[in-house]
C-alpha atoms as a PDB file:
ATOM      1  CA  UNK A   1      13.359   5.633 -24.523  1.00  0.00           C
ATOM      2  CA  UNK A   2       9.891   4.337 -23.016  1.00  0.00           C
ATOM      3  CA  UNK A   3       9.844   5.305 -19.562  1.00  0.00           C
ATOM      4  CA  UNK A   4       9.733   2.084 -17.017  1.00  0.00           C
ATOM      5  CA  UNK A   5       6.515   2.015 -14.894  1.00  0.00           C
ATOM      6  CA  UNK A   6       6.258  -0.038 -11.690  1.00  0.00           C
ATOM      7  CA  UNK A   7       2.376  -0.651 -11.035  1.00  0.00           C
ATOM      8  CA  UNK A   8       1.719  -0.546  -7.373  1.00  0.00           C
ATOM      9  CA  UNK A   9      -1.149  -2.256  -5.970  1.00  0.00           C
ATOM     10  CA  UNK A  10      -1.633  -0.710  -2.614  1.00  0.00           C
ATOM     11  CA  UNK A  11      -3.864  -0.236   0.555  1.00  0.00           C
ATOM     12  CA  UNK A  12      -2.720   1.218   3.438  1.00  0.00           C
ATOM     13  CA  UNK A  13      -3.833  -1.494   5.848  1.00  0.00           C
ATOM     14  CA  UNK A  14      -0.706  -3.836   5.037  1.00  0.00           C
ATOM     15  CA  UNK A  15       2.708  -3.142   6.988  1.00  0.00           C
ATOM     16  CA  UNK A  16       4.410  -4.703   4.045  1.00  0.00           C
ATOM     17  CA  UNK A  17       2.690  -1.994   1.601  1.00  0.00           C
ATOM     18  CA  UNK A  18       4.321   0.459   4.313  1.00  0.00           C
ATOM     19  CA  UNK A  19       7.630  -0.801   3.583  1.00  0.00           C
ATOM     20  CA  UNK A  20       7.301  -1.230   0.149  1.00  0.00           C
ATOM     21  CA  UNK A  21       6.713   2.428  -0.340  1.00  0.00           C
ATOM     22  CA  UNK A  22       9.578   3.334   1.761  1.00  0.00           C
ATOM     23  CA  UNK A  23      11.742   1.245  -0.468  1.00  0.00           C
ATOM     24  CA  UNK A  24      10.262   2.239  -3.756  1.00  0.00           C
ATOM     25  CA  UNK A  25      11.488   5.973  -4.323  1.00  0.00           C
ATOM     26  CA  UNK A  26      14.865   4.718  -4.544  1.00  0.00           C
ATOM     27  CA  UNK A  27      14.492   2.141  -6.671  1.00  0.00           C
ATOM     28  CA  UNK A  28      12.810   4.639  -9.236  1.00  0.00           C
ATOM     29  CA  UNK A  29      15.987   6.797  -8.375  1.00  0.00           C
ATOM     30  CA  UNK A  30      17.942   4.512  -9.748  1.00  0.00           C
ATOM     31  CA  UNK A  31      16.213   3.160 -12.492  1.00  0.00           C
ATOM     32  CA  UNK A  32      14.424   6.060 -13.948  1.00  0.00           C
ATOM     33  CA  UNK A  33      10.883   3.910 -13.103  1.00  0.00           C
ATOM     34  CA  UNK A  34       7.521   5.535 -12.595  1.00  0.00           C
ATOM     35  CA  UNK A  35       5.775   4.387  -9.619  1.00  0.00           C
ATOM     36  CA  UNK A  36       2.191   4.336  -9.951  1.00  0.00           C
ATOM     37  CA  UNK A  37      -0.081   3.520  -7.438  1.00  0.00           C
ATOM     38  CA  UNK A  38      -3.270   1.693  -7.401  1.00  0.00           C
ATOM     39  CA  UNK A  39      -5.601   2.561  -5.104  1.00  0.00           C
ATOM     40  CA  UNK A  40      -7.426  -1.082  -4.159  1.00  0.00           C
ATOM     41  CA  UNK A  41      -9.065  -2.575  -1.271  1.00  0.00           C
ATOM     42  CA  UNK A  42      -7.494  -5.509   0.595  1.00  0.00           C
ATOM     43  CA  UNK A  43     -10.464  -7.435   2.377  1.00  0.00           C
ATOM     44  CA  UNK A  44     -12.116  -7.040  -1.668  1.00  0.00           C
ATOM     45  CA  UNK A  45      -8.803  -8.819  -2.818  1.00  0.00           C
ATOM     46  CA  UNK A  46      -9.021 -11.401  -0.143  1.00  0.00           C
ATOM     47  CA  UNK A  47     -12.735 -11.675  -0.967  1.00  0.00           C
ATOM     48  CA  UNK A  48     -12.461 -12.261  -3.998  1.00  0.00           C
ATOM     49  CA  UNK A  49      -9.411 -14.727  -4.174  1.00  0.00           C
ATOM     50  CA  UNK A  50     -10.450 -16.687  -0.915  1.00  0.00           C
ATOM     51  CA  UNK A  51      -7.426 -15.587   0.694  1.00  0.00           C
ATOM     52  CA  UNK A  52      -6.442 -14.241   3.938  1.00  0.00           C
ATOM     53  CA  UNK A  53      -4.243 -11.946   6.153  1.00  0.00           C
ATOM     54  CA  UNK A  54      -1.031 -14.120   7.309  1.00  0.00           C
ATOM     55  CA  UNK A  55      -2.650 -13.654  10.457  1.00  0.00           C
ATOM     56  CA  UNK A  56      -5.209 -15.982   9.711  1.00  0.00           C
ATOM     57  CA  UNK A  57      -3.611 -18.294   7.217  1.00  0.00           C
ATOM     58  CA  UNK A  58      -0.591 -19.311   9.011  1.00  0.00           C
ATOM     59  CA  UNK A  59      -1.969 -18.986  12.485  1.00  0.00           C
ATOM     60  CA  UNK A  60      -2.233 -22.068  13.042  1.00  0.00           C
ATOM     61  CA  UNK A  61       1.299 -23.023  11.573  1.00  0.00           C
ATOM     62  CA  UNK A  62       3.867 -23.871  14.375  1.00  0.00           C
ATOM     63  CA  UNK A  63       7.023 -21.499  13.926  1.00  0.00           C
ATOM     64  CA  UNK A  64       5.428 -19.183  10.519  1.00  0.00           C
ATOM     65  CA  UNK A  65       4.664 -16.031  11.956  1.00  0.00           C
ATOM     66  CA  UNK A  66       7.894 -15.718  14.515  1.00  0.00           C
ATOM     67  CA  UNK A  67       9.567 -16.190  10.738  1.00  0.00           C
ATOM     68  CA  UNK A  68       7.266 -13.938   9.277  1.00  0.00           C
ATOM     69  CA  UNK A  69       8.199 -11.767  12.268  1.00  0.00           C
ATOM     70  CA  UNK A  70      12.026 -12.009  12.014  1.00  0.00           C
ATOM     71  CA  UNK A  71      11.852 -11.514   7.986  1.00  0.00           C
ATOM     72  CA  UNK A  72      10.692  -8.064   8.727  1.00  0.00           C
ATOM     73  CA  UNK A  73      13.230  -7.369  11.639  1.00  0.00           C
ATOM     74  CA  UNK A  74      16.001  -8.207   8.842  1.00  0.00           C
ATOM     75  CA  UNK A  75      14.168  -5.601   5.983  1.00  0.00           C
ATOM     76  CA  UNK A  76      14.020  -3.202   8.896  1.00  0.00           C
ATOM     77  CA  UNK A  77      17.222  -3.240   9.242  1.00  0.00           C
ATOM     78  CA  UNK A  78      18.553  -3.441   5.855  1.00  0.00           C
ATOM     79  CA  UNK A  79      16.554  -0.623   4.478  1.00  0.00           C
ATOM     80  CA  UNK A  80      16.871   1.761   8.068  1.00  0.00           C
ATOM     81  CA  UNK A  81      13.315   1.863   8.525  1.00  0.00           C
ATOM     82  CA  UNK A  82      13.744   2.478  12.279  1.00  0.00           C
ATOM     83  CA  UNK A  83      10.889   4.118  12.362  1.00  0.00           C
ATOM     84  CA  UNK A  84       8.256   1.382  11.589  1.00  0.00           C
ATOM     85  CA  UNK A  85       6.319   0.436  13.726  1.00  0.00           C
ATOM     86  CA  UNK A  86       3.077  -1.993  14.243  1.00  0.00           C
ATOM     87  CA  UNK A  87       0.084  -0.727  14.655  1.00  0.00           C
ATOM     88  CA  UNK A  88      -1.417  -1.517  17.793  1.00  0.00           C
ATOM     89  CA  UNK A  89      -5.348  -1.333  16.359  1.00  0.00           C
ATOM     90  CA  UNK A  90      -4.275  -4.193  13.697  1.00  0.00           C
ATOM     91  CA  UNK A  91      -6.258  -4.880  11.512  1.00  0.00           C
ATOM     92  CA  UNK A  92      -7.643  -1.354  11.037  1.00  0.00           C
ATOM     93  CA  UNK A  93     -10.652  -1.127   8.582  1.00  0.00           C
ATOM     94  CA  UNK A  94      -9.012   0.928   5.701  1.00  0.00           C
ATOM     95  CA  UNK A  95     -12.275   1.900   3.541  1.00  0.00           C
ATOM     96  CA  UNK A  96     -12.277   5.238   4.470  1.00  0.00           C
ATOM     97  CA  UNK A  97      -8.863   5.877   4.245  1.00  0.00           C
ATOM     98  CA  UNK A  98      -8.634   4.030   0.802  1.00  0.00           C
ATOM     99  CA  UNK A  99     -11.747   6.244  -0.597  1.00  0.00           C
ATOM    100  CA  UNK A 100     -10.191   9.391   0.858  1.00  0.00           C
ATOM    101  CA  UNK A 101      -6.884   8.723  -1.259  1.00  0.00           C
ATOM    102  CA  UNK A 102      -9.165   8.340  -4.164  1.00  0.00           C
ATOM    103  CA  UNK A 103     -10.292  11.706  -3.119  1.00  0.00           C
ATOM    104  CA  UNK A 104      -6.783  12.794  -2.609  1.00  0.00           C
ATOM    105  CA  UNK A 105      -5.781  11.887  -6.458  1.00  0.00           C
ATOM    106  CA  UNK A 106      -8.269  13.849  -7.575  1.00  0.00           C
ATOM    107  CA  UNK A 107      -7.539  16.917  -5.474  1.00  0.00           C
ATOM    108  CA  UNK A 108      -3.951  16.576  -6.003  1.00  0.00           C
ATOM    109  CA  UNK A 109      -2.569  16.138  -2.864  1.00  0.00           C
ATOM    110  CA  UNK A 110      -1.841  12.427  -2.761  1.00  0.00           C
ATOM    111  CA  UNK A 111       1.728  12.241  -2.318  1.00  0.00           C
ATOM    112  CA  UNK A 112       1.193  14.176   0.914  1.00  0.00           C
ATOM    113  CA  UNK A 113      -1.528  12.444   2.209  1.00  0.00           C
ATOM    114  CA  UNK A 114      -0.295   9.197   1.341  1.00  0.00           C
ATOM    115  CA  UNK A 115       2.885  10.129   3.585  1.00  0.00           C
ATOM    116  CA  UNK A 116       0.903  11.550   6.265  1.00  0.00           C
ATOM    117  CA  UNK A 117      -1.475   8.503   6.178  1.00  0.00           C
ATOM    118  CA  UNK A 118       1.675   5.873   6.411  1.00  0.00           C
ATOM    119  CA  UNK A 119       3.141   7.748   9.261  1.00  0.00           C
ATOM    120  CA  UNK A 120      -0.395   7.850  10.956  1.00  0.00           C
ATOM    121  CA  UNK A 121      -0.520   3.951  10.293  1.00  0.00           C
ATOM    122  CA  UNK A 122       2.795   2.873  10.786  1.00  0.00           C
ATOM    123  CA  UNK A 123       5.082   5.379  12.893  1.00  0.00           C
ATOM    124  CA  UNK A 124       2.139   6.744  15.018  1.00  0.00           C
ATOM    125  CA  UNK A 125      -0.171   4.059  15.534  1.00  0.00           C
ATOM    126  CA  UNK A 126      -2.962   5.777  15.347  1.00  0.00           C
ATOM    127  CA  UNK A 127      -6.661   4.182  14.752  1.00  0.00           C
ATOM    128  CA  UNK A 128      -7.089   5.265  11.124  1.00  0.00           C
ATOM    129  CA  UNK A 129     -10.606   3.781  10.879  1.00  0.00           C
ATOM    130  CA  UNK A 130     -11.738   6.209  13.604  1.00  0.00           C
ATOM    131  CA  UNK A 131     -12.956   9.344  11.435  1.00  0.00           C
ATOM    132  CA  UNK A 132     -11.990  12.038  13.880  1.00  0.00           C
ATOM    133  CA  UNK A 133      -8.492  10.595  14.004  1.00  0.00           C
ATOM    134  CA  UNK A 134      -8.293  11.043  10.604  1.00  0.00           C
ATOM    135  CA  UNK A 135      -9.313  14.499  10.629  1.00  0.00           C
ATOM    136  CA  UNK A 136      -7.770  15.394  13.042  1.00  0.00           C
ATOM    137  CA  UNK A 137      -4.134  13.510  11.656  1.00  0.00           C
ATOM    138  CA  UNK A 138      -5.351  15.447   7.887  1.00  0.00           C
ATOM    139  CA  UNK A 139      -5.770  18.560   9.670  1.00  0.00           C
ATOM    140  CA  UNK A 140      -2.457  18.435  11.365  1.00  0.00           C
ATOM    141  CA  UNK A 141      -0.995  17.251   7.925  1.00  0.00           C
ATOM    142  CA  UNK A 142      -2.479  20.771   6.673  1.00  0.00           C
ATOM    143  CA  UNK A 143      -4.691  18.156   3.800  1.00  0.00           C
ATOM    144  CA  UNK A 144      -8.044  19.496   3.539  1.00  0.00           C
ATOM    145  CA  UNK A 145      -9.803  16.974   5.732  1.00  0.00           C
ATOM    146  CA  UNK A 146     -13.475  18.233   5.724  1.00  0.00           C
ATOM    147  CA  UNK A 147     -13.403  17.704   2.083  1.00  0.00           C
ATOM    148  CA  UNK A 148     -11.393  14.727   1.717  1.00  0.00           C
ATOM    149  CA  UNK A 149     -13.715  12.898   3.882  1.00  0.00           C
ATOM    150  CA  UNK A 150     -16.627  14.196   2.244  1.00  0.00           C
ATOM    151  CA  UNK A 151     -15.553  13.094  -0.962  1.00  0.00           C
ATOM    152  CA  UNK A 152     -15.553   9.042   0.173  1.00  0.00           C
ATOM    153  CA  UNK A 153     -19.512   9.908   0.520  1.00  0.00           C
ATOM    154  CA  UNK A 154     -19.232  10.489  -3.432  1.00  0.00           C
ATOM    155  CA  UNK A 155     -20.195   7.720  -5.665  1.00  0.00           C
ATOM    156  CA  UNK A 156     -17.483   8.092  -8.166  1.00  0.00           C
ATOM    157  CA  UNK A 157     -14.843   8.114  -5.610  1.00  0.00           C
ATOM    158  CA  UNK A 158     -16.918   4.669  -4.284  1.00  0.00           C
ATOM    159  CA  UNK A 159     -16.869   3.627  -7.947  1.00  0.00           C
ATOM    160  CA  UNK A 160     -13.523   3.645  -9.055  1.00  0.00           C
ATOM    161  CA  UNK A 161     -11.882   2.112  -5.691  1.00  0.00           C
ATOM    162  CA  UNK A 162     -14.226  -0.601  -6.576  1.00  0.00           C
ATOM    163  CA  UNK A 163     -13.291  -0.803  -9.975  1.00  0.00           C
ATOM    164  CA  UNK A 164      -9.754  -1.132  -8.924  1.00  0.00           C
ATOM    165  CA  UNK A 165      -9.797  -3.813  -6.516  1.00  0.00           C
ATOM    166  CA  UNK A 166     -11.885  -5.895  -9.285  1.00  0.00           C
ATOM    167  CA  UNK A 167      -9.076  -5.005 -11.668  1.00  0.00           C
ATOM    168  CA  UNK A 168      -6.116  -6.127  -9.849  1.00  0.00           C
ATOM    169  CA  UNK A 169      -7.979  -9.362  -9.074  1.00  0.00           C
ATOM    170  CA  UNK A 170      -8.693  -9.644 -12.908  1.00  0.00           C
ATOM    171  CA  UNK A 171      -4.750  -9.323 -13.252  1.00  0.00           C
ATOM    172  CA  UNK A 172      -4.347 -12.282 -10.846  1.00  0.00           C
ATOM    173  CA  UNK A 173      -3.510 -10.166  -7.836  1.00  0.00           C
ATOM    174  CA  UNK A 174      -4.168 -12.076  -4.513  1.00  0.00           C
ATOM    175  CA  UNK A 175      -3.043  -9.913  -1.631  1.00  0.00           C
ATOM    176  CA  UNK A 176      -0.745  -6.726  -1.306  1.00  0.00           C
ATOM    177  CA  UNK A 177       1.924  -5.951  -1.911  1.00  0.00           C
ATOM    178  CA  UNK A 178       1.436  -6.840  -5.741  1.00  0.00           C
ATOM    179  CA  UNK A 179       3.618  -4.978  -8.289  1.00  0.00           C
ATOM    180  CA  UNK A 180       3.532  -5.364 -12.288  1.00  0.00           C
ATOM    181  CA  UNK A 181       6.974  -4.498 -14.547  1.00  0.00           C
ATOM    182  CA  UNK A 182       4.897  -4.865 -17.657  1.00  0.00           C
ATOM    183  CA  UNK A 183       2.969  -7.983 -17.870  1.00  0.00           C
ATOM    184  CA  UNK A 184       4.890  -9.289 -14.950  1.00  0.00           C
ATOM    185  CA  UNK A 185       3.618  -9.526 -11.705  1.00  0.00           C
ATOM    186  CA  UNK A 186       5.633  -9.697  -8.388  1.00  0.00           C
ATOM    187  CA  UNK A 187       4.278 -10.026  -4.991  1.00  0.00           C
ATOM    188  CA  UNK A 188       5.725  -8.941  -1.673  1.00  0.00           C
ATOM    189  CA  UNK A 189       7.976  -7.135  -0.465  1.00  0.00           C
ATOM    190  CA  UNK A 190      10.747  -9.305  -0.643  1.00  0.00           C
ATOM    191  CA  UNK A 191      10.459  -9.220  -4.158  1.00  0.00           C
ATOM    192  CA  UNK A 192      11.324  -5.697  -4.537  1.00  0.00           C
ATOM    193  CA  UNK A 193      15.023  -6.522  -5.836  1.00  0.00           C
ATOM    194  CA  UNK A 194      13.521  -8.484  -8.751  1.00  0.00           C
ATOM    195  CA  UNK A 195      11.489  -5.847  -9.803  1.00  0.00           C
ATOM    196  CA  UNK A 196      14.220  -3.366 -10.159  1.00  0.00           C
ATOM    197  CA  UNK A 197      15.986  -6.378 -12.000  1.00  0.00           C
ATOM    198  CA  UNK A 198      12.885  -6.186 -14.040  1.00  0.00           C
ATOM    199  CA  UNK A 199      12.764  -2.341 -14.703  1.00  0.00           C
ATOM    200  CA  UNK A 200      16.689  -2.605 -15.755  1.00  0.00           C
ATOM    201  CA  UNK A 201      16.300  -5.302 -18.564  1.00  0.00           C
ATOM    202  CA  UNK A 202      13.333  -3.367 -19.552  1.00  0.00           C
ATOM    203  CA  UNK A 203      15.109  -0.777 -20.463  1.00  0.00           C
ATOM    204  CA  UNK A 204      18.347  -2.550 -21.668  1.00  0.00           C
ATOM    205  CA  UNK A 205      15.978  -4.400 -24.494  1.00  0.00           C
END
């Protein structure tokens, strides 16, 4: 049997990708999925698409964000994600970090970095767009920092996170989190129970 695989569009500037990802693992417990995560940018998505951070879009709408606000209370608590926290530099300008988990791939030592890196963001609130924070949170991490940051100066690492974000737009992404079962593309967090729905009759067909 074909194993599942959930894409994950990702960048680590979105709480909900934070969330996601905490979620994830045990959904591929249970269903046997592969989760495989694509490296994009957000602001290129939002570029791109002519969309924008909830933030902006709904500012203006009387009662959407204190909804937007309690929605995550309730996922908080469902999933125990005590820990979560927001980031009190929000928005924090992720290009670095993206290209340094480009970097990361290639050095394999993403999974680690990618959990040190959400903790930083999300647990810690640390300013991730500050490059001695980020050495300094890699170093503690034991990641190689010196050459993970190095390697966002190279133009292949530059390359391919661009060639990413242009990808997922060319698959109708619009914002993150995005997932695609297949063909079939699911966005946001709260959509996480359809997509293990998904996986399932994948794999019962």
């Amino acid at each position: 049997m074909t194993q599942s695989v959930i894409d994950f569009i990702f960048d680590f500037g979105s709480p909900n990708a934070y969330l996601s990802a905490k979620v994830l693992p045990g959904i591929a417990l249970r269903t046997g999925a592969r989760i495989n995560r694509i490296p994009c940018l957000l602001g290129g998505i939002f570029k791109a698409t002519n969309n924008a951070s909830p933030m902006v879009a709904f500012g203006g709408v009387k009662g959407k964000l204190a909804y937007e606000a309690l929605e995550t209370r309730r996922f908080v608590a469902k999933h125990s994600l005590s820990a979560f926290r927001q980031n009190p530099h929000f928005p924090v300008n992720t290009l670095l970090i993206m290209r340094a988990l480009v970097a990361a791939r290639r050095a394999g030592v993403e999974d680690t970095y990618v959990k040190t890196v959400l903790a930083a963001m999300w647990e810690h609130g640390e300013k991730m767009d500050d490059p001695e924070v980020v050495a300094r949170v890699l170093d503690g991490a034991g990641l190689p920092a010196q050459a993970l940051l190095e390697a966002t100066q190279d133009p292949e690492v530059k390359a391919e996170l661009v060639a990413n974000t242009e990808a997922a737009v060319e698959r109708g992404v619009f914002g993150i989190p995005t997932f695609f079962v297949g063909e079939e593309m699911f966005f946001g967090k709260d959509r996480l129970g359809q997509i293990e729905e998904a996986v399932l009759t994948a794999a019962a067909g």
